[in-house]
N, C-alpha and C. Protein backbone atom coordinates (compact mmCIF):
# COMPACT_ATOMS: atom_id res chain seq x y z
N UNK A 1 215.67 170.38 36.41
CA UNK A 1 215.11 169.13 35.97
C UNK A 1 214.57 169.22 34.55
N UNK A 2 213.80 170.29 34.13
CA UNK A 2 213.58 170.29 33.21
C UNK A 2 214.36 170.31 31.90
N UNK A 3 215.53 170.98 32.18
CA UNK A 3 216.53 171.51 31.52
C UNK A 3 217.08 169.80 30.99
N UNK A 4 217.41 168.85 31.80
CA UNK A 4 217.81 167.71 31.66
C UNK A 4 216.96 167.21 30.85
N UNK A 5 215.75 166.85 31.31
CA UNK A 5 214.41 166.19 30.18
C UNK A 5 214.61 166.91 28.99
N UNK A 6 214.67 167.80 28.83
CA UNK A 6 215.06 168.35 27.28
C UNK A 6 216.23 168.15 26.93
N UNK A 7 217.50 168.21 27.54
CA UNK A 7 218.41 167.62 26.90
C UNK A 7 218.92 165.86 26.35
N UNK A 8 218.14 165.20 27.48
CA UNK A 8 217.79 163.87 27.07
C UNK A 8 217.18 163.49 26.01
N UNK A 9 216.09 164.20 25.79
CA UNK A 9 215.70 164.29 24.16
C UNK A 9 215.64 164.96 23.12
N UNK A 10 216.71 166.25 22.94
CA UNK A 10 217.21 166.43 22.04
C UNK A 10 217.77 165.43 21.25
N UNK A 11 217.47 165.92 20.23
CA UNK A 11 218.64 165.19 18.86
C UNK A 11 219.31 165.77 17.91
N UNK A 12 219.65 166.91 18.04
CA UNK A 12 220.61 167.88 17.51
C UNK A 12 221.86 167.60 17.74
N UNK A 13 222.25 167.06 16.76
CA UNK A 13 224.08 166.99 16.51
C UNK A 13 223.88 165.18 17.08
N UNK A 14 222.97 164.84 17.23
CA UNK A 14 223.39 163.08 16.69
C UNK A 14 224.12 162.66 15.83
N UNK A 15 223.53 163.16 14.42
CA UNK A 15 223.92 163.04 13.23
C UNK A 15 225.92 163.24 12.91
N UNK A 16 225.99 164.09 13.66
CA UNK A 16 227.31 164.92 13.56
C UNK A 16 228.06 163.84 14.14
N UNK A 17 227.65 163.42 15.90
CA UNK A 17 228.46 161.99 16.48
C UNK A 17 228.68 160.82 16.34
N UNK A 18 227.36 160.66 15.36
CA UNK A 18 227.72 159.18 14.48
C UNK A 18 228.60 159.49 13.15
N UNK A 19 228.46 160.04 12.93
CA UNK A 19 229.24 160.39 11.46
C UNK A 19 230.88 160.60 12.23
N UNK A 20 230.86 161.13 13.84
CA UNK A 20 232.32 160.73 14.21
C UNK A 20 232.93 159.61 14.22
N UNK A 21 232.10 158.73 14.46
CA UNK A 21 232.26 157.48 14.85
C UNK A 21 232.67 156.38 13.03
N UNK A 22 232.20 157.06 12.49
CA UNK A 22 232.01 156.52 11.22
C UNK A 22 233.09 157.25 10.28
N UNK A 23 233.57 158.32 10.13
CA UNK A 23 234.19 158.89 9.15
C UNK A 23 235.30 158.05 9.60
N UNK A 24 236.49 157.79 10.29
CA UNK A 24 237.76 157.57 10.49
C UNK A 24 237.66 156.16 9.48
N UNK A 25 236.77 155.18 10.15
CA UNK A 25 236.78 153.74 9.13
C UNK A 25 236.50 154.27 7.56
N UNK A 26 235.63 154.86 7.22
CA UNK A 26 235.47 155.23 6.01
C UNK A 26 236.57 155.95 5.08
N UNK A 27 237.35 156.75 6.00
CA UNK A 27 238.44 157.46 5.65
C UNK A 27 239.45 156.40 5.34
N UNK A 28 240.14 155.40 6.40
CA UNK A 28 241.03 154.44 6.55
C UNK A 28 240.18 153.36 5.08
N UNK A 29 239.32 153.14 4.95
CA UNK A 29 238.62 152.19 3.75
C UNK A 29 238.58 152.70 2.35
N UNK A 30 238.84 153.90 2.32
CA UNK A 30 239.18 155.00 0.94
C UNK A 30 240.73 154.58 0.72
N UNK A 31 241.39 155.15 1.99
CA UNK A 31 243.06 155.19 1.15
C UNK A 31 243.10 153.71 1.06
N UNK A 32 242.56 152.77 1.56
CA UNK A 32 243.43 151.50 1.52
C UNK A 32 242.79 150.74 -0.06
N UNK A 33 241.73 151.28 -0.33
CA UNK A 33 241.44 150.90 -1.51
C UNK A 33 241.76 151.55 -3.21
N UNK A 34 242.40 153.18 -2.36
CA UNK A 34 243.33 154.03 -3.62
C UNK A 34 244.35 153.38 -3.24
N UNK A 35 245.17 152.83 -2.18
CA UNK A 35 246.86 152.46 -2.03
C UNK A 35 246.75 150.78 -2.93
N UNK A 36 245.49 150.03 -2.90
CA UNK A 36 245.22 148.30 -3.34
C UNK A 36 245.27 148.99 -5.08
N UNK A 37 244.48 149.81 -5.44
CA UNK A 37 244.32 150.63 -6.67
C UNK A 37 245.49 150.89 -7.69
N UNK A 38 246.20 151.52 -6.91
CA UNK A 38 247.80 152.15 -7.11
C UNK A 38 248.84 151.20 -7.14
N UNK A 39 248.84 150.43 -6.36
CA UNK A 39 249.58 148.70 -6.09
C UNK A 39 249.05 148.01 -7.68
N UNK A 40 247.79 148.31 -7.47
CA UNK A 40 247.88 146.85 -8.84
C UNK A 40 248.18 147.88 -10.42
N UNK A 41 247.80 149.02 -9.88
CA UNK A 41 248.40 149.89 -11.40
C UNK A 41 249.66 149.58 -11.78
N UNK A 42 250.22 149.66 -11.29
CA UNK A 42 252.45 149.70 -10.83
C UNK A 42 252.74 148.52 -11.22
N UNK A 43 251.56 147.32 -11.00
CA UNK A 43 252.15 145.80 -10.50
C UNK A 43 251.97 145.52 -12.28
N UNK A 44 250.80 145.79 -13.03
CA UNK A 44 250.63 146.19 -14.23
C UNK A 44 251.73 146.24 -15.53
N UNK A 45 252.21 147.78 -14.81
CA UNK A 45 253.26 148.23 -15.55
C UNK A 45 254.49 147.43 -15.43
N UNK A 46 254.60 147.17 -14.44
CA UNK A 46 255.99 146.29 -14.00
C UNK A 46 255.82 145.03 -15.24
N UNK A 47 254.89 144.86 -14.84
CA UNK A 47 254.80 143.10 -15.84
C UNK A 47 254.65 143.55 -17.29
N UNK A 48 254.46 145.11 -18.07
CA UNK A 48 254.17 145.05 -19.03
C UNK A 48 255.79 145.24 -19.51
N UNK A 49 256.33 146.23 -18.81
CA UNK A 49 257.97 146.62 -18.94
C UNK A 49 258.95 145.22 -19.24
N UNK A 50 258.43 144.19 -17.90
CA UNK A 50 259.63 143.34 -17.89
C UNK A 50 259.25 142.05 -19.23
N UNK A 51 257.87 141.86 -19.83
CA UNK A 51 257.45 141.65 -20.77
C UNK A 51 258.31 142.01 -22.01
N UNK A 52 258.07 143.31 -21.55
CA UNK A 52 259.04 144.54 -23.45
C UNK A 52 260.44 144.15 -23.11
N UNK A 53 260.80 144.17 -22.03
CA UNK A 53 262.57 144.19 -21.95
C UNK A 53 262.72 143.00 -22.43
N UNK A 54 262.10 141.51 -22.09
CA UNK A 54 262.66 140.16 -22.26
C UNK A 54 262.28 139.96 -23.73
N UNK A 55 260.78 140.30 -24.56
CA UNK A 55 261.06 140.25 -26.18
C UNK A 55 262.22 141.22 -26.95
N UNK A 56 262.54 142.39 -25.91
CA UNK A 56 263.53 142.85 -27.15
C UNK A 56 264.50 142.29 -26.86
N UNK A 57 265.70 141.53 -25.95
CA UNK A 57 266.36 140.87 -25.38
C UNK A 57 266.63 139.67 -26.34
N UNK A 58 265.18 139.12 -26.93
CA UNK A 58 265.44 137.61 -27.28
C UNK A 58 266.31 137.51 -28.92
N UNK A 59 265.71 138.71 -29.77
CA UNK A 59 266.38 138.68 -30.91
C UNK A 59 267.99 139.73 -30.96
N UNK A 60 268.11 139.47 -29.80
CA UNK A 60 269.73 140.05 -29.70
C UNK A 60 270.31 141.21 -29.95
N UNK A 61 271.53 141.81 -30.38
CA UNK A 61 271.93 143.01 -30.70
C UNK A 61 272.18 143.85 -29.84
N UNK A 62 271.54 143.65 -28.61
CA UNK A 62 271.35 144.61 -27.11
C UNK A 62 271.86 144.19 -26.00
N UNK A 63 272.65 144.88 -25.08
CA UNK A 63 273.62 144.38 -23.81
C UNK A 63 272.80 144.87 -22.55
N UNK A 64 272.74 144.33 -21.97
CA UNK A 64 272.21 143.81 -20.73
C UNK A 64 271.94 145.50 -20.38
N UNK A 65 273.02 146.02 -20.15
CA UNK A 65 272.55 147.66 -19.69
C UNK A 65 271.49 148.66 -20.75
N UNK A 66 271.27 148.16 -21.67
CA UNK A 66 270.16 148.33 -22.71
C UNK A 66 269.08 148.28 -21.96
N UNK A 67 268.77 146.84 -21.88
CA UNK A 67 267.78 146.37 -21.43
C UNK A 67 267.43 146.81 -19.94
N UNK A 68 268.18 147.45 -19.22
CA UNK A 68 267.76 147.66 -17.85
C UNK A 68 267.59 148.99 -17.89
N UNK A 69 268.17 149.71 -18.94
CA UNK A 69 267.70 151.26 -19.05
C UNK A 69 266.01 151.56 -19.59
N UNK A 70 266.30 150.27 -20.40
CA UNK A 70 264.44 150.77 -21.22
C UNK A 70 263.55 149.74 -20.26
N UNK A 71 264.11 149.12 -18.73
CA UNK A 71 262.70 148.99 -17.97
C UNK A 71 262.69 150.57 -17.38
N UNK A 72 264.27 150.52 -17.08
CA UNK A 72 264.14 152.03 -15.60
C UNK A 72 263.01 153.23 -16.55
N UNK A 73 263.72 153.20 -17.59
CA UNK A 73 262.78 154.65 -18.55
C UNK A 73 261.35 154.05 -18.71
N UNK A 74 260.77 152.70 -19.10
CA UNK A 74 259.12 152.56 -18.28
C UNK A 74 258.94 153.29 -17.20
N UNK A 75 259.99 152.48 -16.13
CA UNK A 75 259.06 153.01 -14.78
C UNK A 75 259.59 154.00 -14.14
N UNK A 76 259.84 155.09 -15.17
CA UNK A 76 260.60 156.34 -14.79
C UNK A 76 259.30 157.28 -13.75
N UNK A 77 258.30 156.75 -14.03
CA UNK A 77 257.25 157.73 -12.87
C UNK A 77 257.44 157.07 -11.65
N UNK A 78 257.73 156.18 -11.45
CA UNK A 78 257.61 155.33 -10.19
C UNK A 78 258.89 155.89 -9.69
N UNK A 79 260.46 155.94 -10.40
CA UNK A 79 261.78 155.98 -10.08
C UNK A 79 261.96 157.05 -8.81
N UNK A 80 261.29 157.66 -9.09
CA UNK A 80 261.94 159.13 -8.38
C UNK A 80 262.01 159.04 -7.22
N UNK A 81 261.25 157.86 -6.32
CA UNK A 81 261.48 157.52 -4.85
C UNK A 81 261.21 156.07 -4.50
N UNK A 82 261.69 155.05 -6.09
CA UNK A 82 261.70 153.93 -5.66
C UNK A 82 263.39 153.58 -5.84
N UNK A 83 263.02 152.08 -5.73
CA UNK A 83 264.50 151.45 -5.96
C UNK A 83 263.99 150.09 -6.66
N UNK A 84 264.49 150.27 -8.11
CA UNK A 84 264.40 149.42 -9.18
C UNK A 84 265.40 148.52 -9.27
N UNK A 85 265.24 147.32 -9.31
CA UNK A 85 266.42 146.16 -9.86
C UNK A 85 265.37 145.21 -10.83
N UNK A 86 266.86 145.24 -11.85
CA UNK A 86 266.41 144.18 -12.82
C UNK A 86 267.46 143.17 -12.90
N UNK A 87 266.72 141.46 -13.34
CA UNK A 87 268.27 140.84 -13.24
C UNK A 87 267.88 139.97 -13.84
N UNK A 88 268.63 139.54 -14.62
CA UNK A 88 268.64 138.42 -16.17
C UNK A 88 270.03 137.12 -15.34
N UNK A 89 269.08 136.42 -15.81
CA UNK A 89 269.62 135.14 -15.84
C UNK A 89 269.88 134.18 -16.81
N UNK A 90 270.77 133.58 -17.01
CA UNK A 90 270.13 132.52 -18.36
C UNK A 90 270.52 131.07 -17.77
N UNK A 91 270.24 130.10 -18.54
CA UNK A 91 269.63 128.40 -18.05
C UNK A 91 269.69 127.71 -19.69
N UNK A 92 270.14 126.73 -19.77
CA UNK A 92 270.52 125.94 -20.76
C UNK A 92 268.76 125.30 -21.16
N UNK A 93 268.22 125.03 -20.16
CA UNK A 93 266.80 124.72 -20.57
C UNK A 93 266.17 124.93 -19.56
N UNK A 94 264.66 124.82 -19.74
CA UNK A 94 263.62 125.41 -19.30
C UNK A 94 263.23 124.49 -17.56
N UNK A 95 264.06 123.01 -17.67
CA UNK A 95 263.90 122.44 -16.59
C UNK A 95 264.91 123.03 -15.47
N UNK A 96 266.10 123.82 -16.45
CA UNK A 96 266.90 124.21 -15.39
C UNK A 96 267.23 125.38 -14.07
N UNK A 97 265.58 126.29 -14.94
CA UNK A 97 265.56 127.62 -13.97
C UNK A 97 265.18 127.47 -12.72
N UNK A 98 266.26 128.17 -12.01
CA UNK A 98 266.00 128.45 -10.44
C UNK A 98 265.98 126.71 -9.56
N UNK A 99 267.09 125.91 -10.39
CA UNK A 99 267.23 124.45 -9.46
C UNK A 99 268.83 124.90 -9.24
N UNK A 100 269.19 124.05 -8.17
CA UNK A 100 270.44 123.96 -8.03
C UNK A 100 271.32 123.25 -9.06
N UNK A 101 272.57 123.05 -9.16
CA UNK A 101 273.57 122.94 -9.80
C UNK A 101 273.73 121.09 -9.33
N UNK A 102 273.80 120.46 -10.31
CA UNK A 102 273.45 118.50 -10.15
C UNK A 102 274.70 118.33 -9.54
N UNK A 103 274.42 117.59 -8.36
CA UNK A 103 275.51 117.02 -7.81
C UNK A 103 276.05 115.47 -7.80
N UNK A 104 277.02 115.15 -8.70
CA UNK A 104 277.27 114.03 -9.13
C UNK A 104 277.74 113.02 -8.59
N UNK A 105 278.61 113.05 -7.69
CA UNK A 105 278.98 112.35 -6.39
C UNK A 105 278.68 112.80 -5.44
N UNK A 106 278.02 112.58 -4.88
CA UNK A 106 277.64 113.00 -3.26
C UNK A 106 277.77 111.88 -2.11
N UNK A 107 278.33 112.54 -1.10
CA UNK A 107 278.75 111.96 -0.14
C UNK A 107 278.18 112.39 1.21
N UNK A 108 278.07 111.49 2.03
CA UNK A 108 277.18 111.67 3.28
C UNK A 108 277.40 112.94 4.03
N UNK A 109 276.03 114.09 4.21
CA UNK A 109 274.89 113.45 4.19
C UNK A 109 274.28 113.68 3.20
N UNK A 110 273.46 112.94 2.09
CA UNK A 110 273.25 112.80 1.23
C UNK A 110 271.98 113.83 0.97
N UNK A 111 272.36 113.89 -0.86
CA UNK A 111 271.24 115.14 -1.29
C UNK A 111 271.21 116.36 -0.80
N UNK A 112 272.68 117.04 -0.66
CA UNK A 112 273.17 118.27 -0.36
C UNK A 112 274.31 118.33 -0.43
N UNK A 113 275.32 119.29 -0.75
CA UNK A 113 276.29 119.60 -1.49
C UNK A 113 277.44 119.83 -0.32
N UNK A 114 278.56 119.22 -0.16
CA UNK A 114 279.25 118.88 1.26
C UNK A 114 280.88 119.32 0.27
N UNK A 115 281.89 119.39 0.83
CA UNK A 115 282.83 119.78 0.38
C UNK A 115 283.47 118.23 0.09
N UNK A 116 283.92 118.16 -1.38
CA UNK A 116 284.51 117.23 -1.72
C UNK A 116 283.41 116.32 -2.53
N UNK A 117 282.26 117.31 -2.78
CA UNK A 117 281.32 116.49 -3.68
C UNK A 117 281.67 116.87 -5.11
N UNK A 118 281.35 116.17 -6.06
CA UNK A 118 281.55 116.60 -7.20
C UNK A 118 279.82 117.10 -8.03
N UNK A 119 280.21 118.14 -8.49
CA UNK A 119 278.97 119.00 -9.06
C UNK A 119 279.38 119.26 -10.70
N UNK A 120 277.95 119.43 -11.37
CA UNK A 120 278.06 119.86 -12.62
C UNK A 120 278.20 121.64 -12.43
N UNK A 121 278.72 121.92 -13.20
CA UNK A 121 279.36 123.59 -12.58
C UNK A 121 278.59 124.03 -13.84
N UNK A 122 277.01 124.20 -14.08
CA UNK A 122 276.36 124.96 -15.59
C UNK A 122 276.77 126.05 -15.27
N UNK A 123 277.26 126.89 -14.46
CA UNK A 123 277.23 128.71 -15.00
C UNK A 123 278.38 128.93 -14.67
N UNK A 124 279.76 127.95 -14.62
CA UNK A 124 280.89 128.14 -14.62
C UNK A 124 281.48 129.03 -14.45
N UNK A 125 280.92 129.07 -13.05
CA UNK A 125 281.67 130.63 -12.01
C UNK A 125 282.67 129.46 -10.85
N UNK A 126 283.02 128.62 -11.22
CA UNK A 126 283.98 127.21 -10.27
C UNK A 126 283.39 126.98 -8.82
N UNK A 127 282.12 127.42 -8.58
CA UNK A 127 281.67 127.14 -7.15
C UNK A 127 280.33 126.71 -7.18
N UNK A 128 279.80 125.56 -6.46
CA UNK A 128 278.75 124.95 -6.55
C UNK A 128 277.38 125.99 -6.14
N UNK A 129 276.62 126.35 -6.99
CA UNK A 129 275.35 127.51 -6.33
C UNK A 129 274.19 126.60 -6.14
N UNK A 130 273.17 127.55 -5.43
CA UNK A 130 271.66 126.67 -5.49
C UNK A 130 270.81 127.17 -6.77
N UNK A 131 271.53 127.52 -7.45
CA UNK A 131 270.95 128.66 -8.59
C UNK A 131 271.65 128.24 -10.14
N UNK A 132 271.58 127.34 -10.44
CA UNK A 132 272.50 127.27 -11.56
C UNK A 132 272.77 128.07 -13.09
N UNK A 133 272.07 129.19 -12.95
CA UNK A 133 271.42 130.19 -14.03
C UNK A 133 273.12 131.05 -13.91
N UNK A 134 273.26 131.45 -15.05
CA UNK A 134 274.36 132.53 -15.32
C UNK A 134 273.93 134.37 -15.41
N UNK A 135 274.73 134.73 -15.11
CA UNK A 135 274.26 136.48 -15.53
C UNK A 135 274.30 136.88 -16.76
N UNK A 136 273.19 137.38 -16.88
CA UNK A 136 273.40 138.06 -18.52
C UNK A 136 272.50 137.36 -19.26
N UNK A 137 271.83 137.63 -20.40
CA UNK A 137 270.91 136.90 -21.35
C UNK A 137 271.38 135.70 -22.30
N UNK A 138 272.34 135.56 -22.06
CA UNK A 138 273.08 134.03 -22.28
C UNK A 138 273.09 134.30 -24.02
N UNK A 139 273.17 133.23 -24.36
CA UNK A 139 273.36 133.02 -25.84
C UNK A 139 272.38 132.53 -27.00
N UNK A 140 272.33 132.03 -27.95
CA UNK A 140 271.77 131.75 -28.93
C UNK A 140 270.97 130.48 -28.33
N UNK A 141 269.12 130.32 -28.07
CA UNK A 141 268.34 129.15 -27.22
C UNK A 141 268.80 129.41 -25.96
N UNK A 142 269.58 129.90 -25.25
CA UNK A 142 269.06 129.69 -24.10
C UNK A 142 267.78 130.40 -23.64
N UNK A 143 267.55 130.21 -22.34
CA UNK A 143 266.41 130.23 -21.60
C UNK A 143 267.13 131.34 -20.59
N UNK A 144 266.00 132.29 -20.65
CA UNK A 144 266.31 133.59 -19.86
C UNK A 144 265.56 133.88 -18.83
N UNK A 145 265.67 134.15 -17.50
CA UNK A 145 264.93 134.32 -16.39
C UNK A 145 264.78 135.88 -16.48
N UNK A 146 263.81 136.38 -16.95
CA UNK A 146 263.88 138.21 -16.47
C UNK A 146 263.27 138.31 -15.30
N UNK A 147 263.45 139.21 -14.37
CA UNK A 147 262.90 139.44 -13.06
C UNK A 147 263.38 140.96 -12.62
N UNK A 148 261.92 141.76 -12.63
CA UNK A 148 261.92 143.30 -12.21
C UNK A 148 261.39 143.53 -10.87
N UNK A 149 261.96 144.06 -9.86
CA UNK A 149 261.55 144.59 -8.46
C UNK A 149 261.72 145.67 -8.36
N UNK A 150 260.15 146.18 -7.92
CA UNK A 150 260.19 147.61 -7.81
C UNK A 150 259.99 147.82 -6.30
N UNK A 151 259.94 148.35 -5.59
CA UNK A 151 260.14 149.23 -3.51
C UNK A 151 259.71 150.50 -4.24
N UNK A 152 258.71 150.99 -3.25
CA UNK A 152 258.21 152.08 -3.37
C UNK A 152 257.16 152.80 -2.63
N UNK A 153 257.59 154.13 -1.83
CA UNK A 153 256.75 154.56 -0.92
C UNK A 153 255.08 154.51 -1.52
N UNK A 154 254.67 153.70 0.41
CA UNK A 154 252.99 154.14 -0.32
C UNK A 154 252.36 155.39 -0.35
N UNK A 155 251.13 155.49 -0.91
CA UNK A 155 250.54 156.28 -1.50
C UNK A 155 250.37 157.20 -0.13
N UNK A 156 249.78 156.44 1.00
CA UNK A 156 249.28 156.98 2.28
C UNK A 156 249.98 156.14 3.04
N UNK A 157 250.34 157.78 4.62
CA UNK A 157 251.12 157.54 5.39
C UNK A 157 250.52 156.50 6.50
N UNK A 158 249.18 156.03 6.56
CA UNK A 158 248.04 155.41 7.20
C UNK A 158 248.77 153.44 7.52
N UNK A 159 249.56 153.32 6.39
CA UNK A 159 250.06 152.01 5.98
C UNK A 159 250.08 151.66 7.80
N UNK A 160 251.23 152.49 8.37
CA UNK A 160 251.86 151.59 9.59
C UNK A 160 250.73 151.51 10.28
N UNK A 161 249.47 152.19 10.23
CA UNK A 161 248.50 152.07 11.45
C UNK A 161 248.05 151.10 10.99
N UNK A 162 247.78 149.88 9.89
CA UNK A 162 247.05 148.76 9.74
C UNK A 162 248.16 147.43 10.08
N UNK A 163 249.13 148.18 10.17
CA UNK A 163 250.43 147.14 10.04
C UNK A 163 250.90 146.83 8.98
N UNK A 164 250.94 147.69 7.91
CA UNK A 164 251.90 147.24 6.44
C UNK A 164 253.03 148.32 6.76
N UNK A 165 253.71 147.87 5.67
CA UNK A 165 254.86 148.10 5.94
C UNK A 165 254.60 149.77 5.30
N UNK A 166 255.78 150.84 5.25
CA UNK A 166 255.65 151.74 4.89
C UNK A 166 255.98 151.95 3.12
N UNK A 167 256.57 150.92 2.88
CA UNK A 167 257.04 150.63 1.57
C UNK A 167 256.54 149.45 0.77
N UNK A 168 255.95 149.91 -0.55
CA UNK A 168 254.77 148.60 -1.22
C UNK A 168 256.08 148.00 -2.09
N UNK A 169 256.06 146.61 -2.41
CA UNK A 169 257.20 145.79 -3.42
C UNK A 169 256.41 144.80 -4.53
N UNK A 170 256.61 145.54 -5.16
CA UNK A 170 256.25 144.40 -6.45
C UNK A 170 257.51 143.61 -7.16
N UNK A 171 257.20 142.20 -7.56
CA UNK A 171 258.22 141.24 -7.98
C UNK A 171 257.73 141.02 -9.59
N UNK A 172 258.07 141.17 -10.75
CA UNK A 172 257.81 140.16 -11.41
C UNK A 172 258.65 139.76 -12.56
N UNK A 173 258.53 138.58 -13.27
CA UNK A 173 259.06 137.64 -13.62
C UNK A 173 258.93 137.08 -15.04
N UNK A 174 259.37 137.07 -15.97
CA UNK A 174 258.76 136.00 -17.17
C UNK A 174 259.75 135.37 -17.71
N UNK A 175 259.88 134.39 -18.59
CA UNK A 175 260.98 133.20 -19.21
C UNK A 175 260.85 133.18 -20.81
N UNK A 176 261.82 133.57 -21.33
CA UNK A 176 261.88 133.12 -22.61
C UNK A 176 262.97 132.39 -23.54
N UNK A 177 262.85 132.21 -24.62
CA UNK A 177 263.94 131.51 -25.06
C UNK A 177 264.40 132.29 -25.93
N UNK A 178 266.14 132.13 -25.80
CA UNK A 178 266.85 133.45 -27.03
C UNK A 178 266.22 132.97 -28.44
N UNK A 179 266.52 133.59 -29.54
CA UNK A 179 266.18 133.06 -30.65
C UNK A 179 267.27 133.02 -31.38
N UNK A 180 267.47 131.91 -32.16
CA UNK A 180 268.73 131.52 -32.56
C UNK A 180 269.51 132.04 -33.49
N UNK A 181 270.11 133.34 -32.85
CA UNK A 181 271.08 134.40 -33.57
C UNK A 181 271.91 133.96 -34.00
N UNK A 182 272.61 133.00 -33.39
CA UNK A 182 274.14 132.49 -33.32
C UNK A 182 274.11 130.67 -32.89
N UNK A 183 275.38 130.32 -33.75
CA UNK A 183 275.66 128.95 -33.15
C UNK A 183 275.67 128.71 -31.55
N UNK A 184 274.70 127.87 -30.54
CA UNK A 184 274.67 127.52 -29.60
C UNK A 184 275.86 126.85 -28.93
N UNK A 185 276.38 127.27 -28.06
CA UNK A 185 277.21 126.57 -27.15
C UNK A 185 277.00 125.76 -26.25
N UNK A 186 277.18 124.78 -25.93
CA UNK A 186 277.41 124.01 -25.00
C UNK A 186 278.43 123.38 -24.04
N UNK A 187 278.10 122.16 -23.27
CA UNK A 187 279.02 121.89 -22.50
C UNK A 187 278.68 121.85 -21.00
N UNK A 188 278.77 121.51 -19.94
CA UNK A 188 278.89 121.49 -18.19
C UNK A 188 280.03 120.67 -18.34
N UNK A 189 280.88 121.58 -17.29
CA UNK A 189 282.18 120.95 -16.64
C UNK A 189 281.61 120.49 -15.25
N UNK A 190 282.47 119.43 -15.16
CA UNK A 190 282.41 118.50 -13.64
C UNK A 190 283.56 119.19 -12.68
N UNK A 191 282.73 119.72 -11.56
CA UNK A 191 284.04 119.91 -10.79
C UNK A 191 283.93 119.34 -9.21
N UNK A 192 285.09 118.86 -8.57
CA UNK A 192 285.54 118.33 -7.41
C UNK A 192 285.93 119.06 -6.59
């Protein structure tokens, strides 16, 4: 009996069982705030890269694989176990990025693109897209969509126990206009 009364009020190694109870959240609240840390470092660089690629892009001289080598060589620390895509678009004007391709006759059901409608064909690949932007940095004024995606293992293997995914993705994006190297082309063909 006695033996019990003293162990009932001991308090030796309390300290030790709350601190069990407590280290795992504290632990899990460290990496997730070095992995939020590391995410916005990357997310950073991404936007400063795809920034540099689209001004050197605008005054010309440089082919598309130029420009996708000097983002990959930015984010050459990231490369070694991500998967980088870069992709240039171009758009006749600034109202035209990322809309579909105008459809000029349309036939029921209306305000969607049905076979036998007639469409303005801007990136004159002969098939109606929802995307009317062309590949490549286009020409003298146009309007260029740059867009860099980086995939890349996280920092800590902890991700799947909160439910993220095991792999962090950053997107980003900016628009500029070529500068006028060369006589501008124009034109949209109508096609049926």
């Amino acid at each position: 009996m006695m033996r019990r009364r003293t162990l009932r009020r001991d308090q030796d190694g309390a300290t030790l069982v709350e601190f069990g109870f407590v280290a795992p959240i504290l632990a899990f609240t460290v990496m997730g705030l070095f992995d939020l840390g590391y995410q916005m470092y990357v997310s950073s660089v991404v936007e400063g890269s795809v920034h540099q690629a689209a001004r050197t892009a605008t005054v010309g001289g440089v082919t598309g694989g130029q420009i996708e080598q000097q983002v990959r060589d930015q984010l050459f620390v990231f490369s070694k176990n991500a998967q980088i895509d870069v992709t240039q678009k171009s758009y006749q004007e600034f109202t035209d990025v990322r809309k579909p391709e105008k459809i000029v006759t349309d036939t029921a059901p209306f305000g969607e693109y049905n076979v036998g409608d007639c469409y303005e064909d801007a990136n004159g690949n002969g098939r109606y897209d929802t995307d009317r932007g062309r590949g490549g940095f286009g020409s003298a004024e146009d309007v260029v969509d740059y867009e860099v995606s980086i995939r890349y293992p996280r920092l800590f293997p902890m991700a799947g126990l909160l439910g993220w995914s095991q792999d962090a993705e950053i997107k980003r994006s900016t628009l500029l206009r070529n500068q006028p190297f060369a006589a501008r082309t124009t034109g949209v063909v109508v096609k049926c």
